[in-house]
C-alpha atoms as a PDB file:
ATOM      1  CA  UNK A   1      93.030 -29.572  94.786  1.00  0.00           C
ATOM      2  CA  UNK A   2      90.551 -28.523  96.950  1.00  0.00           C
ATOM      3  CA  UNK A   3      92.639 -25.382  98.605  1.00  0.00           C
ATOM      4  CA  UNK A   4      92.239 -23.707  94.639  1.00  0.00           C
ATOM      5  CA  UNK A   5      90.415 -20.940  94.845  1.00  0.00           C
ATOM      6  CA  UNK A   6      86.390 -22.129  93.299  1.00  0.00           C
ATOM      7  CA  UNK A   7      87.428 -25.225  93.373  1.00  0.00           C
ATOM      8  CA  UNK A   8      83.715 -27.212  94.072  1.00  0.00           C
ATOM      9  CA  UNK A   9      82.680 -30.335  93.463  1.00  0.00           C
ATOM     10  CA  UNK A  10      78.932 -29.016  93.647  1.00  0.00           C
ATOM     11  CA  UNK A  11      76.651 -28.565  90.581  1.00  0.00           C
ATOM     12  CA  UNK A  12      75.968 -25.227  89.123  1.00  0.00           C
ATOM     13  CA  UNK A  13      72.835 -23.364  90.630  1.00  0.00           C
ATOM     14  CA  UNK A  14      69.808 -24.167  89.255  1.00  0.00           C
ATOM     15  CA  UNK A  15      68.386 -21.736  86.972  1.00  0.00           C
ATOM     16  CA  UNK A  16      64.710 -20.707  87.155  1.00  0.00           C
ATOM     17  CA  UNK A  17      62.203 -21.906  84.250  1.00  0.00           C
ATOM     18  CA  UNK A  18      60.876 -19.705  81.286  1.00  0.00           C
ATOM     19  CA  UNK A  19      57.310 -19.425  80.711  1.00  0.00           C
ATOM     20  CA  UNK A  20      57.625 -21.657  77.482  1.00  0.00           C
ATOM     21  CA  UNK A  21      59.396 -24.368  80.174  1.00  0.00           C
ATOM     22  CA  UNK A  22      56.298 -24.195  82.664  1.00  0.00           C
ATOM     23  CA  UNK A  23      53.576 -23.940  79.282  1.00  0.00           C
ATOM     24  CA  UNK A  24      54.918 -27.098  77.929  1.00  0.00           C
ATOM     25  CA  UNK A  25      55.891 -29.270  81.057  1.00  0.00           C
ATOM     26  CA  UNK A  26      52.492 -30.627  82.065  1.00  0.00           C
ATOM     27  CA  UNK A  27      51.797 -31.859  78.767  1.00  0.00           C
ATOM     28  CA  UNK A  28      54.802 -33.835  77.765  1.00  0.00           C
ATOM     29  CA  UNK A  29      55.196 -35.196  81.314  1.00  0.00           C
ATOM     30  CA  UNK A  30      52.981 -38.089  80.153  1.00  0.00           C
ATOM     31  CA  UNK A  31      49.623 -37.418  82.492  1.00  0.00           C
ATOM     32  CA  UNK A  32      46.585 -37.467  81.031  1.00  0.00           C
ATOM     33  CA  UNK A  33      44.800 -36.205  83.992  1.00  0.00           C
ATOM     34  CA  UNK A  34      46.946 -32.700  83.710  1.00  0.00           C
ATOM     35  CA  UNK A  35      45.736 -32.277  80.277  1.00  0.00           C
ATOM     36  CA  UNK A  36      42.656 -32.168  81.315  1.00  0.00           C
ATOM     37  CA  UNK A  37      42.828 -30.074  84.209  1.00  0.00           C
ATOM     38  CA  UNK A  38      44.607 -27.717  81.796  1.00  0.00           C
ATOM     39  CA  UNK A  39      42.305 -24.720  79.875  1.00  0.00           C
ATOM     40  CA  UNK A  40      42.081 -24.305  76.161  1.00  0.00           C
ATOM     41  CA  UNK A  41      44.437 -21.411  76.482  1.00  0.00           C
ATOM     42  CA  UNK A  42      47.068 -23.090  78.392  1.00  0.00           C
ATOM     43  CA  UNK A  43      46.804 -26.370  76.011  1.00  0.00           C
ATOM     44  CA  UNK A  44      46.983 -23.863  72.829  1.00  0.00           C
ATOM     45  CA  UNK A  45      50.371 -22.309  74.508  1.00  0.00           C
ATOM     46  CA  UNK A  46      51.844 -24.973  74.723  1.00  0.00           C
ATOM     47  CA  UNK A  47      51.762 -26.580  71.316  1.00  0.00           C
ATOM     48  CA  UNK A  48      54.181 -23.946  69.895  1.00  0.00           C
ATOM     49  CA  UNK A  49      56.689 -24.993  72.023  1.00  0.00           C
ATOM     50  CA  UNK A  50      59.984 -26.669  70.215  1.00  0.00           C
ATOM     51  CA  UNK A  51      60.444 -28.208  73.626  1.00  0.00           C
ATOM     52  CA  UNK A  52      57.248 -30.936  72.985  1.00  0.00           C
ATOM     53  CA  UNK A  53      58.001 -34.389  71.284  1.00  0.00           C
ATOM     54  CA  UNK A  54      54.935 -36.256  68.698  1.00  0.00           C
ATOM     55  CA  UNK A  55      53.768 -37.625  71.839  1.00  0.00           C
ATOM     56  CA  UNK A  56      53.114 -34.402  74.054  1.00  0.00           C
ATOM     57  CA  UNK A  57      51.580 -32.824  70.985  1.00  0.00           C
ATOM     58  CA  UNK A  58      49.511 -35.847  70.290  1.00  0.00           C
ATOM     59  CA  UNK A  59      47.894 -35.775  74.407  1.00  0.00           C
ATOM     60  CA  UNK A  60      47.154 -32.490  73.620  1.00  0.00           C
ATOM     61  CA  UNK A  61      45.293 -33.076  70.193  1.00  0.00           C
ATOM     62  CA  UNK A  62      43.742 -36.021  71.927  1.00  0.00           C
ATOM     63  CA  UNK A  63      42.160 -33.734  74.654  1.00  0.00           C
ATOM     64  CA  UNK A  64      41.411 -31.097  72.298  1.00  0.00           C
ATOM     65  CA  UNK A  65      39.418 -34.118  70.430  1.00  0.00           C
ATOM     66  CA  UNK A  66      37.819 -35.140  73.800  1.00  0.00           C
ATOM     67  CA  UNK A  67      36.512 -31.892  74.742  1.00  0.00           C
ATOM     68  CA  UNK A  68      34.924 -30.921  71.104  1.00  0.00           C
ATOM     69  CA  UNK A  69      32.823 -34.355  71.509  1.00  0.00           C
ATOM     70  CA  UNK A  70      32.348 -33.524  74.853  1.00  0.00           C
ATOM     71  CA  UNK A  71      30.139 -30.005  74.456  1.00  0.00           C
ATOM     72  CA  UNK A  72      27.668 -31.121  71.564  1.00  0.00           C
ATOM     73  CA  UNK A  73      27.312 -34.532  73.725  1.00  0.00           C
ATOM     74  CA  UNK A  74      26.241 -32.535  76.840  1.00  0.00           C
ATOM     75  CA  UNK A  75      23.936 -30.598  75.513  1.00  0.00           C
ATOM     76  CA  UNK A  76      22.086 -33.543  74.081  1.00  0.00           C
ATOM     77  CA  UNK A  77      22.146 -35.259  77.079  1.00  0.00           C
ATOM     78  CA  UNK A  78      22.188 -33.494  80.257  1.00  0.00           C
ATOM     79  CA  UNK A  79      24.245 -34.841  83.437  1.00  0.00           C
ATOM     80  CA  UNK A  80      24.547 -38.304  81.040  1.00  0.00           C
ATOM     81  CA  UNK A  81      21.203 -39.658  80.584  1.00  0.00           C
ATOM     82  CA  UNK A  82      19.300 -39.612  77.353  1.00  0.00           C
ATOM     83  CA  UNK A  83      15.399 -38.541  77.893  1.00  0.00           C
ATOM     84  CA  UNK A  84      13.435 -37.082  80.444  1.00  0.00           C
END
């Protein structure tokens, strides 16, 4: 078999990733730390996506959660503390 011409036993080249592909992979790989490190614009790209499950949409809502507490918290208390 192997004298046919093409014959292979080798996988098909690798095709490169689409922007949606690249938008939604951090998020539904499962890290919470690369949701964070993400911006609100990247995070908002990504939730269109067909290619994210309840739980990648869900880290994403969760963060989105995390960082409106997070603004009205810091300006009430600076670097943490509460007072002077």
């Amino acid at each position: 078999m192997r004298s046919r011409r093409n014959a292979s036993n080798l996988p098909a080249p690798r095709r490169e990733a689409t922007a949606e592909q690249v938008e939604a992979a951090p998020p539904w790989s499962g890290d919470e730390q690369t949701a964070r490190e993400k911006a609100d614009d990247q995070l908002a790209a990504a939730m269109p996506s067909n290619l994210l499950d309840d739980r990648a949409r869900a880290r994403i809502e969760a963060e989105a959660d995390r960082r409106d507490l997070a603004v009205p918290l810091a300006r009430i208390r600076p670097a943490g503390t509460v007072g002077p």
